[in-house]
N, C-alpha and C. Protein backbone atom coordinates (compact mmCIF):
# COMPACT_ATOMS: atom_id res chain seq x y z
N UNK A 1 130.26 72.26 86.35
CA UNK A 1 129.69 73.26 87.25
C UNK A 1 128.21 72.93 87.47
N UNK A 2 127.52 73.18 88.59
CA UNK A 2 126.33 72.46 89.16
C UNK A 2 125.15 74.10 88.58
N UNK A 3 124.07 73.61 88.40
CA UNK A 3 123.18 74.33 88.08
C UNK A 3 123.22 75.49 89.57
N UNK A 4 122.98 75.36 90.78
CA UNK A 4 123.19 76.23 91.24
C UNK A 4 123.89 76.75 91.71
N UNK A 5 124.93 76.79 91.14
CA UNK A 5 126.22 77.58 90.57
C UNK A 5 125.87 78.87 90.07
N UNK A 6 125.09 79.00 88.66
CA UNK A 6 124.61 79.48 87.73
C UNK A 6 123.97 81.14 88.51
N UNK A 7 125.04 82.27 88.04
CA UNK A 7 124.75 83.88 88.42
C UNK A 7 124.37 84.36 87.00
N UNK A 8 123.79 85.43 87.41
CA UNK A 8 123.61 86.50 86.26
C UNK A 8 125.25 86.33 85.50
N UNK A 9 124.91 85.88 83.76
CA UNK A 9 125.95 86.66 82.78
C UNK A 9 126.18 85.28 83.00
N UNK A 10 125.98 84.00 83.41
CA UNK A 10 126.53 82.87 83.12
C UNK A 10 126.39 82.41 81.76
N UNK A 11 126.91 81.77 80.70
CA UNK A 11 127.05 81.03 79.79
C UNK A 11 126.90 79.46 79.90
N UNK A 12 125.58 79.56 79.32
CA UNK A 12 124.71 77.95 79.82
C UNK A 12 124.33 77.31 78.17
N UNK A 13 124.15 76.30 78.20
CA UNK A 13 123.97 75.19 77.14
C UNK A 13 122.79 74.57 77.06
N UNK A 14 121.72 74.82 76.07
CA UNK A 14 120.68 74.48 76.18
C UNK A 14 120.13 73.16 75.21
N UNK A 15 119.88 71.87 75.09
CA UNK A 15 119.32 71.15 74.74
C UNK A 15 119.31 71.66 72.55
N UNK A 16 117.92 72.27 72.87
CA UNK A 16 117.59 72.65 71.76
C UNK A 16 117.32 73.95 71.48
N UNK A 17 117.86 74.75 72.05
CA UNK A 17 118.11 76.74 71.95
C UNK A 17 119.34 76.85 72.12
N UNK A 18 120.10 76.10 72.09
CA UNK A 18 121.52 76.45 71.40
C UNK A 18 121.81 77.52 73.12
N UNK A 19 123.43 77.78 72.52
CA UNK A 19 123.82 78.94 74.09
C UNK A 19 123.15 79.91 74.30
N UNK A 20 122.99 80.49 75.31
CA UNK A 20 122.54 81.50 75.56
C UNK A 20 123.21 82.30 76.99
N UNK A 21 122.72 83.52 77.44
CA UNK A 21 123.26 84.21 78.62
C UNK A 21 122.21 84.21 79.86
N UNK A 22 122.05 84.06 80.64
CA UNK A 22 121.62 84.58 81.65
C UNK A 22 121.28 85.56 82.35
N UNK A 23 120.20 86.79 81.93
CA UNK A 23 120.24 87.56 82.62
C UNK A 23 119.11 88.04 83.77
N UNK A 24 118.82 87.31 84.20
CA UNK A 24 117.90 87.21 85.31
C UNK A 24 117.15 85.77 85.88
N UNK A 25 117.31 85.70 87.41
CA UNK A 25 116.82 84.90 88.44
C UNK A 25 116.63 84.83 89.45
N UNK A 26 115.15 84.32 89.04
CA UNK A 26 114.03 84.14 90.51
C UNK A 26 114.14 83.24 90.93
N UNK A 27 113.06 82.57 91.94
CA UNK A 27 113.37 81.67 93.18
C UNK A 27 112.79 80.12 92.10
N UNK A 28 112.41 79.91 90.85
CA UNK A 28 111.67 79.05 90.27
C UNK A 28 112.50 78.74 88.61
N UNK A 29 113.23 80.33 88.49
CA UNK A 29 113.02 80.16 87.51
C UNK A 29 114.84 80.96 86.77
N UNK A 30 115.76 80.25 85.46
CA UNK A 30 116.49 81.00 84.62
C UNK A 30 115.72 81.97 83.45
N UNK A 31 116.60 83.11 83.42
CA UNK A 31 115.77 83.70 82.40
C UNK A 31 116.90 83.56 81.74
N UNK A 32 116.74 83.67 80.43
CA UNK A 32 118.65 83.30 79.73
C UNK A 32 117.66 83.61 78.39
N UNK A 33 118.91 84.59 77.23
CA UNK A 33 118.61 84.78 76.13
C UNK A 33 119.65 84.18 75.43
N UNK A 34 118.68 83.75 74.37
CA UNK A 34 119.34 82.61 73.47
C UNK A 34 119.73 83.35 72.10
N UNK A 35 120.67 83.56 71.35
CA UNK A 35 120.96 84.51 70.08
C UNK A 35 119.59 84.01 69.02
N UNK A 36 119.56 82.91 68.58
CA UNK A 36 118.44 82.71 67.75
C UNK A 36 116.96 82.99 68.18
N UNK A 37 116.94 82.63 69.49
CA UNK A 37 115.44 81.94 70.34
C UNK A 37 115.05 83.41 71.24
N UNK A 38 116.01 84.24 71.28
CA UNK A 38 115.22 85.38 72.22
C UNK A 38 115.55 85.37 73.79
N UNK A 39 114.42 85.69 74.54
CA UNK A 39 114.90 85.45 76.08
C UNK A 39 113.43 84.18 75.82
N UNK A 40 114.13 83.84 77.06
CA UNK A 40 113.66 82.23 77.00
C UNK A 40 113.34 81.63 78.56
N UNK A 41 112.83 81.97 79.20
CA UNK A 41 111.96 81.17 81.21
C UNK A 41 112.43 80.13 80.87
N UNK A 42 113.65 79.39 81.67
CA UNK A 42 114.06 78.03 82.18
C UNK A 42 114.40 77.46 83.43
N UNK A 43 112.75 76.44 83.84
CA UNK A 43 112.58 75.64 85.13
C UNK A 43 114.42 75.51 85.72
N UNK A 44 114.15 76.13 87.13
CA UNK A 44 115.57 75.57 87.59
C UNK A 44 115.38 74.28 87.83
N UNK A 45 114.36 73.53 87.53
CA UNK A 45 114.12 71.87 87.64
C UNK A 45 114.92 71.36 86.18
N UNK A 46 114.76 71.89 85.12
CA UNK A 46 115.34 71.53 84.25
C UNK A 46 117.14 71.19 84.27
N UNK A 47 116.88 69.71 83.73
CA UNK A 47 118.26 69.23 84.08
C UNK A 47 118.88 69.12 82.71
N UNK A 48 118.68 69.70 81.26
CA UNK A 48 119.50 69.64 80.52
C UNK A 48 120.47 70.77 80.09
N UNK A 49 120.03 71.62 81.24
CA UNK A 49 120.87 72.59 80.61
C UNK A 49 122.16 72.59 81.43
N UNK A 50 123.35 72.86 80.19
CA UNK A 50 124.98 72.78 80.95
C UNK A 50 125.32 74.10 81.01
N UNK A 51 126.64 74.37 81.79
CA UNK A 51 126.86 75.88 82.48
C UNK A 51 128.34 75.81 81.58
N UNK A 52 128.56 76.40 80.40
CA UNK A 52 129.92 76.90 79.88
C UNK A 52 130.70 77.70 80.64
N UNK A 53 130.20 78.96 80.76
CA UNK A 53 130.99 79.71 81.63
C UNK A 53 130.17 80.15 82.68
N UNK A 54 131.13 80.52 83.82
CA UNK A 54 130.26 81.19 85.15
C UNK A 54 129.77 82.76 85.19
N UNK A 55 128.83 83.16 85.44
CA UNK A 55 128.53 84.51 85.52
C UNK A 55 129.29 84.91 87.08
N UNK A 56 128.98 86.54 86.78
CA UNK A 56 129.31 87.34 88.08
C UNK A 56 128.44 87.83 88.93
N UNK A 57 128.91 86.93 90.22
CA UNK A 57 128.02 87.38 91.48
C UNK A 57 128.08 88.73 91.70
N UNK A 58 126.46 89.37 91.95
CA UNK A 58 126.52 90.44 92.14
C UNK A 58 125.90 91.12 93.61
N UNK A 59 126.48 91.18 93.93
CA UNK A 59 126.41 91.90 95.93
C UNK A 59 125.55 92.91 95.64
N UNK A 60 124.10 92.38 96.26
CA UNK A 60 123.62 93.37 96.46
C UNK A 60 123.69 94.80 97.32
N UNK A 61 123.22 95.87 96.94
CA UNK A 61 123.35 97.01 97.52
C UNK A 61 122.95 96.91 99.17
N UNK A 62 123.54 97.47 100.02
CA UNK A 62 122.88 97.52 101.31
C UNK A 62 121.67 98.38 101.64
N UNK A 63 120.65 98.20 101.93
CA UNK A 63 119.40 98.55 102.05
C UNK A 63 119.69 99.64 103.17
N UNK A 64 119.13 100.52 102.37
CA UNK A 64 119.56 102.34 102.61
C UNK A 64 117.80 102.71 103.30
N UNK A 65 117.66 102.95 104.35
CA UNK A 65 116.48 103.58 104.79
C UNK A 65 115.53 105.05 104.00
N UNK A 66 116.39 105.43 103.73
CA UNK A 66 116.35 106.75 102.85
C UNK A 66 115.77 106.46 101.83
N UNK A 67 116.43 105.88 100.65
CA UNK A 67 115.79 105.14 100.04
C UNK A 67 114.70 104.04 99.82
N UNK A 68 114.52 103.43 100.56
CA UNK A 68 113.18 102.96 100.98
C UNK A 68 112.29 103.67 100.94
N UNK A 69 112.06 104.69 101.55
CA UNK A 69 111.46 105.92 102.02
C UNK A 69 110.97 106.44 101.26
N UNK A 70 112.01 106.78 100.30
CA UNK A 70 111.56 107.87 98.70
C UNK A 70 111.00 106.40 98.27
N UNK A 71 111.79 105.34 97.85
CA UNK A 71 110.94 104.23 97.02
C UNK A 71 109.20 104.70 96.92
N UNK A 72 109.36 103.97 98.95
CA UNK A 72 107.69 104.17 99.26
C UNK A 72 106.84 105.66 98.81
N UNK A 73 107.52 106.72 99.47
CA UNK A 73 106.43 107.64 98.83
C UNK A 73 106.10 107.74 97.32
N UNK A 74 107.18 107.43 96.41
CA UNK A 74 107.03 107.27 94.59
C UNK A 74 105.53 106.31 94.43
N UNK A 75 105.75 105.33 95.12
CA UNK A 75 104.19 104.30 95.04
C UNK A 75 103.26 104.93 95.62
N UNK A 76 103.33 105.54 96.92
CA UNK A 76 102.26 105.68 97.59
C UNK A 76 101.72 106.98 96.46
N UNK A 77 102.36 107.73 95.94
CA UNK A 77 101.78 108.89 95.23
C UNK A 77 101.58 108.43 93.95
N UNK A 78 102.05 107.41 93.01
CA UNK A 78 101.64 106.63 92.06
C UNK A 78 99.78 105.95 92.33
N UNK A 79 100.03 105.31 93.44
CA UNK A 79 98.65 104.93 93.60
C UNK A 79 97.89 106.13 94.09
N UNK A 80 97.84 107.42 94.42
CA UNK A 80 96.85 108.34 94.34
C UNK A 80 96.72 109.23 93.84
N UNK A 81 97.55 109.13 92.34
CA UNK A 81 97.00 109.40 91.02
C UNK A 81 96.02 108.69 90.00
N UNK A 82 95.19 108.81 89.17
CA UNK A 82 94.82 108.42 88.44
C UNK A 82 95.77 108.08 87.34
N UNK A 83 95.72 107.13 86.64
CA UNK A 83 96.20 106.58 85.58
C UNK A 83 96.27 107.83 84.12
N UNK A 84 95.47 108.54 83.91
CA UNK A 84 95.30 109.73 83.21
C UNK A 84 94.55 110.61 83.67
N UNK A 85 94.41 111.68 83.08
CA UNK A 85 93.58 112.51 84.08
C UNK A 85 92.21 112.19 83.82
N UNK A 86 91.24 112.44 84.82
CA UNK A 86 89.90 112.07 84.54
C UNK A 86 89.56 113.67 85.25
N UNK A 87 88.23 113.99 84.17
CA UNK A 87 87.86 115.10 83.59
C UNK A 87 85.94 115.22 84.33
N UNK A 88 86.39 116.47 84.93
CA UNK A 88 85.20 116.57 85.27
C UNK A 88 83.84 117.12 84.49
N UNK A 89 83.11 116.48 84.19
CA UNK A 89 81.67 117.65 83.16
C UNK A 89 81.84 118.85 83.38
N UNK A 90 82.08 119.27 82.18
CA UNK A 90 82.18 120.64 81.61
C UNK A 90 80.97 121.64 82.23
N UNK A 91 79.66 120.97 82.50
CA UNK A 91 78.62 122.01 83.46
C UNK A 91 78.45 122.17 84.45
N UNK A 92 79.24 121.28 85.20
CA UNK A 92 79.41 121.06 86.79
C UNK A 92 80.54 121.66 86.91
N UNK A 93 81.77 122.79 86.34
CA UNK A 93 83.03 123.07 86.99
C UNK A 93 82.70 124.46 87.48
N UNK A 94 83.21 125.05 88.67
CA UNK A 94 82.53 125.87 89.12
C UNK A 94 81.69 125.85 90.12
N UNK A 95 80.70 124.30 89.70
CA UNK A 95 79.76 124.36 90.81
C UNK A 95 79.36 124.34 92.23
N UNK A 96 78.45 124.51 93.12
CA UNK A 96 78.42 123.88 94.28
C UNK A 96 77.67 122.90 94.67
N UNK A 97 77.90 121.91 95.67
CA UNK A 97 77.01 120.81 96.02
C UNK A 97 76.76 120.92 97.36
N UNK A 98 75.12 121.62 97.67
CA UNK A 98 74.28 122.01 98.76
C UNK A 98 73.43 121.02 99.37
N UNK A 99 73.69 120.66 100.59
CA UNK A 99 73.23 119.63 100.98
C UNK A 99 72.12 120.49 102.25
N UNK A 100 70.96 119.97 102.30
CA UNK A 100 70.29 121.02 103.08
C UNK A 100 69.21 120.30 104.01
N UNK A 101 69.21 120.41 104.98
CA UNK A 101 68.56 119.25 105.80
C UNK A 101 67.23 119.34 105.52
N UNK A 102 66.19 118.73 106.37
CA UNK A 102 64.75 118.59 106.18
C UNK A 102 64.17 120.11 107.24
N UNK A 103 64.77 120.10 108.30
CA UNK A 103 64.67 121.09 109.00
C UNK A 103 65.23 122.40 108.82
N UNK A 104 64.36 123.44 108.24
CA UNK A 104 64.50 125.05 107.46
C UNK A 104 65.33 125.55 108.23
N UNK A 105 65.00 125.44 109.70
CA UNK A 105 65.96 126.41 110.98
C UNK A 105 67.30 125.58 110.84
N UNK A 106 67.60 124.12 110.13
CA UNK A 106 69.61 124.10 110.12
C UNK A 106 69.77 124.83 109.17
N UNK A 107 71.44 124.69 109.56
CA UNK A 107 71.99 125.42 108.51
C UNK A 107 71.96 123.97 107.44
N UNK A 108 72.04 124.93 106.02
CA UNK A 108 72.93 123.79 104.68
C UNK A 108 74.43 123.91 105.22
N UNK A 109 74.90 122.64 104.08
CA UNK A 109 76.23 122.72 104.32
C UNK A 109 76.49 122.84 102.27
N UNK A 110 77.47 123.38 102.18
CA UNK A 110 77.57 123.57 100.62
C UNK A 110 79.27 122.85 100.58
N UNK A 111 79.41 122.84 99.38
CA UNK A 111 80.88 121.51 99.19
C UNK A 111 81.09 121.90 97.73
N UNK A 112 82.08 122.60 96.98
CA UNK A 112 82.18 122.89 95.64
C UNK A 112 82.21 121.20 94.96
N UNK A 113 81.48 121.30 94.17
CA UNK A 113 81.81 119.97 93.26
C UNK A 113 82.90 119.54 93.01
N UNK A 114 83.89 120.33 92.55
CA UNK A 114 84.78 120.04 92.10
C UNK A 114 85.90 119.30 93.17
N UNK A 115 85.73 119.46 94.46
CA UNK A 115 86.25 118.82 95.58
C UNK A 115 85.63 117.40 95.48
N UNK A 116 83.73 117.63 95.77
CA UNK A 116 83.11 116.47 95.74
C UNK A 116 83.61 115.26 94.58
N UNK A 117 84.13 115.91 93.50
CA UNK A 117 84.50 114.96 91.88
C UNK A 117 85.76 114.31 92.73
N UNK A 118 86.48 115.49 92.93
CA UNK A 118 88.12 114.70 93.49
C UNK A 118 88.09 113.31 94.37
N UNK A 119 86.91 113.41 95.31
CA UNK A 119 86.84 112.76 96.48
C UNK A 119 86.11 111.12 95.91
N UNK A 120 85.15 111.45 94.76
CA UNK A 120 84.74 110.12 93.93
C UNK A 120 85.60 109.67 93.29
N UNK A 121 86.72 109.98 92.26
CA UNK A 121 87.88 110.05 91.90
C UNK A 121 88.60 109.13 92.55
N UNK A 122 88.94 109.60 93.31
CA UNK A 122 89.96 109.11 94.55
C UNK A 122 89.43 107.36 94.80
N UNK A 123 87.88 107.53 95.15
CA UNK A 123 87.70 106.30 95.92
C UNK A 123 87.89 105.56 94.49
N UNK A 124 87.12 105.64 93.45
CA UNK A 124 87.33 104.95 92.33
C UNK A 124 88.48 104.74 92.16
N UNK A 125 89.50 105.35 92.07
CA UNK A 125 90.67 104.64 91.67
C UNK A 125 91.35 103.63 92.81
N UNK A 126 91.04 103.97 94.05
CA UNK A 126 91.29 103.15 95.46
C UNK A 126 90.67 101.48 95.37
N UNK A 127 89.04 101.52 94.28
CA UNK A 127 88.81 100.65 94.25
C UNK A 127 89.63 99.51 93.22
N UNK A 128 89.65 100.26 92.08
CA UNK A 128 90.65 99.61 91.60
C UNK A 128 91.93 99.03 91.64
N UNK A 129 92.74 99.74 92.97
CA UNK A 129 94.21 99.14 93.13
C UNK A 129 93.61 98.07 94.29
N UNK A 130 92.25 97.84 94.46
CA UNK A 130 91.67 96.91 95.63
C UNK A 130 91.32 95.88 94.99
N UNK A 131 90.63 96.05 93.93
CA UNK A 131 90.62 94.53 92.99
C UNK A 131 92.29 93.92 92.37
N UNK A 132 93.13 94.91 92.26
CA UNK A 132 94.28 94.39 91.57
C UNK A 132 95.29 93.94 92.61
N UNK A 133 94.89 94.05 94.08
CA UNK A 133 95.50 93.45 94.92
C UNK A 133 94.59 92.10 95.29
N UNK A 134 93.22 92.11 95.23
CA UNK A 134 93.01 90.93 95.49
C UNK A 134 93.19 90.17 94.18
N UNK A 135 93.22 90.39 93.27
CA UNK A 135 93.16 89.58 91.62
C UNK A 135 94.69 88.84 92.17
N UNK A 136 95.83 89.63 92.56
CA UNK A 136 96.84 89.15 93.23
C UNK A 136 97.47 88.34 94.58
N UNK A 137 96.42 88.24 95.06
CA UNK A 137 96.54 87.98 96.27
C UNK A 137 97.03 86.25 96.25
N UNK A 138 98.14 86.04 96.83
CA UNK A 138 98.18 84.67 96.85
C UNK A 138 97.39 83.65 97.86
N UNK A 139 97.00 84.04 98.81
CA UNK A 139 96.44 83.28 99.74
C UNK A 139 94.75 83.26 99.80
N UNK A 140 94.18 84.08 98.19
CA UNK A 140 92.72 83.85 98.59
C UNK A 140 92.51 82.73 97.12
N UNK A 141 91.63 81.87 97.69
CA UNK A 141 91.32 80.67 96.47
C UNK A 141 90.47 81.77 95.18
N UNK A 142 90.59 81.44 94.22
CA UNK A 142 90.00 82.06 92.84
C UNK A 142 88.35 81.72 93.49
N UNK A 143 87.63 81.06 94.18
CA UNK A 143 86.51 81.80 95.10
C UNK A 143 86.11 82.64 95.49
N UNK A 144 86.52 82.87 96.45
CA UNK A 144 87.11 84.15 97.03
C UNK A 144 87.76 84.92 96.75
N UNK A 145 88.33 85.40 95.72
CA UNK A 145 88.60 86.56 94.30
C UNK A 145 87.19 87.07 94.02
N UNK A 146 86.91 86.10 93.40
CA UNK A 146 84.96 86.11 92.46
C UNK A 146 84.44 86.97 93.38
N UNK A 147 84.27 86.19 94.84
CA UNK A 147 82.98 86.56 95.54
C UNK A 147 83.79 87.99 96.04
N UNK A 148 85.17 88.29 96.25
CA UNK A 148 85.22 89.70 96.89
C UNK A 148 84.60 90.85 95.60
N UNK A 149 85.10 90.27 94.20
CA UNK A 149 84.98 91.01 93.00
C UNK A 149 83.85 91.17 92.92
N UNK A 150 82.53 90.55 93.03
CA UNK A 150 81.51 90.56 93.24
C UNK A 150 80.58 92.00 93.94
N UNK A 151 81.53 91.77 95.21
CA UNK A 151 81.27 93.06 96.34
C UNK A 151 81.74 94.29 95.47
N UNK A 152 82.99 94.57 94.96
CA UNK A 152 83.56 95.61 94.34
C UNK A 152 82.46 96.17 93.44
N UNK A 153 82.14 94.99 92.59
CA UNK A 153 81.48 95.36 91.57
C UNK A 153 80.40 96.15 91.85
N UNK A 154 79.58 95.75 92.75
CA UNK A 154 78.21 96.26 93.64
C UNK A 154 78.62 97.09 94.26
N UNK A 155 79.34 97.63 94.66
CA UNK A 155 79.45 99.49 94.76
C UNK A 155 79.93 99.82 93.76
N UNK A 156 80.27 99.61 92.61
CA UNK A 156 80.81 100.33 91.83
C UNK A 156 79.63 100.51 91.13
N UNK A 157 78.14 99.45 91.45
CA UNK A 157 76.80 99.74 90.66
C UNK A 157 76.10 100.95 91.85
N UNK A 158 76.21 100.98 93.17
CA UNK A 158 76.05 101.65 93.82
C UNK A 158 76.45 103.78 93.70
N UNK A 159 77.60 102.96 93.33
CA UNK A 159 78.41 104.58 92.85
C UNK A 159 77.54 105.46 91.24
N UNK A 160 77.22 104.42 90.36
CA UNK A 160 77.01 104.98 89.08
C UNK A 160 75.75 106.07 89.29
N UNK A 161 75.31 106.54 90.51
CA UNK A 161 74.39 108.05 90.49
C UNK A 161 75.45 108.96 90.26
N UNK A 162 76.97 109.11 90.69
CA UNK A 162 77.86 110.03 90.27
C UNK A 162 78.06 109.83 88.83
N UNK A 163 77.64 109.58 88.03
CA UNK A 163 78.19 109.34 86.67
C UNK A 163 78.04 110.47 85.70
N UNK A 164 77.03 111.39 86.21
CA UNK A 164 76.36 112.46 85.80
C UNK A 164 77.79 113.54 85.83
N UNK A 165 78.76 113.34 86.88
CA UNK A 165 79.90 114.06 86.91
C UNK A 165 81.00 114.08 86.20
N UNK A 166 81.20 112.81 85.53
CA UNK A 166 82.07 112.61 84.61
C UNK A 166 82.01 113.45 83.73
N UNK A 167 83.17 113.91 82.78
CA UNK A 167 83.05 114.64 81.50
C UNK A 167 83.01 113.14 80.13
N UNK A 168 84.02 112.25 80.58
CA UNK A 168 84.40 110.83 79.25
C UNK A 168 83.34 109.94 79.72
N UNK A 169 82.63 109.24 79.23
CA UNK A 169 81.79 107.97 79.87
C UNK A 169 82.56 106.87 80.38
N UNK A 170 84.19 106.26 79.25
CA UNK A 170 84.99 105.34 80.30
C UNK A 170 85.18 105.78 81.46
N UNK A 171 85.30 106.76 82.00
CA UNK A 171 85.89 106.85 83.30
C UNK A 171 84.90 106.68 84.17
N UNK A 172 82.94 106.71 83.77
CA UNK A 172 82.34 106.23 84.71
C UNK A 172 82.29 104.86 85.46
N UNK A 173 81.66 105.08 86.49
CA UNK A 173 81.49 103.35 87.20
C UNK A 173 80.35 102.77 86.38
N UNK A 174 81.11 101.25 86.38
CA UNK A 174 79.99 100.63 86.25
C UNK A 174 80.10 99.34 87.00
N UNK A 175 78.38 99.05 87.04
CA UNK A 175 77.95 98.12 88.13
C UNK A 175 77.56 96.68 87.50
N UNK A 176 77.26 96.03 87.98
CA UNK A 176 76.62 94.69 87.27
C UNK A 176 75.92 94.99 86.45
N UNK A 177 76.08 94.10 85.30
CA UNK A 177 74.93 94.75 84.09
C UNK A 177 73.80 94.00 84.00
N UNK A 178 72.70 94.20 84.35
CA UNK A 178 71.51 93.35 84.15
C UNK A 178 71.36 92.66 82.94
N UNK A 179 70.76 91.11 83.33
CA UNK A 179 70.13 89.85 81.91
C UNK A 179 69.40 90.39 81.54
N UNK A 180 69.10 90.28 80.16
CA UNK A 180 68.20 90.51 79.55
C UNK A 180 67.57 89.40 78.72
């Protein structure tokens, strides 16, 4: 039987990890657990491994719109949560944030803090699923990672006047840290 033959649950022969099963494959790669050796990544370039028995093809499900749908909103509301809750200073809850022009005859505009926290919140964590998409990104050279991370970083030194809002200090921003 020819290596790409080889389905989920196949029974394959490995060199020096002894048999193992197959239970997962990507476009590069066997994943196959070996009883002694564990699960074990094997190059589909690799030519010593033999196929004992055949696994069962498995038909994928037909792609349900509906599902998609819910999929997407589960992420989209995953990414505009915070990872745990982040806690606003205990002397700022309650408060308001009065913004009041130079000119006595405008009006102020007032904004409860606690909105204003949500709205820093928000972008902070926005920035973060923005570095972890470019950290991922396949088509930008590890250059151009640096230099976007770079930019991130510098508003995130830009942002640290909100830091005063935090209640935990991890959850503040931080910016480039100056040489000393």
């Amino acid at each position: 039987m020819e290596l790409y033959d080889i389905a989920i649950g196949a029974r394959v022969k490995h060199p020096s990890l002894g048999t193992g099963v197959v239970y997962e494959i990507d476009p590069r790669t066997f994943h196959i657990f070996f009883k002694d050796h564990g699960e074990q990544p094997i190059s589909r370039s690799f030519e010593g491994l033999q196929v004992i028995a055949p696994g069962v093809e498995v038909e994928p499900e037909p792609l349900d719109l509906d599902h998609v749908r819910d999929a997407l909103r589960e992420v989209l509301e995953e990414m505009q949560t915070p990872q745990r809750p982040v806690e606003m200073a205990r002397r700022y809850e309650g408060g308001i944030l009065e913004i009041k022009p130079r000119d006595a005859a405008l009006k102020s505009k007032e904004v409860p803090i606690g909105d204003f926290f949500h709205k820093i919140v928000m972008m902070r964590d926005r920035f973060r699923v923005l570095e972890q998409k470019i950290n991922a990104h396949a088509g930008l050279s590890d250059q151009d990672k640096v230099e976007l991370q770079q930019y991130i970083t510098r508003c995130y030194g830009s942002l640290t006047t909100f830091n005063i809002l935090f209640e935990d200090k991890e959850d503040q921003f931080v910016g480039q840290k100056g040489e000393g």
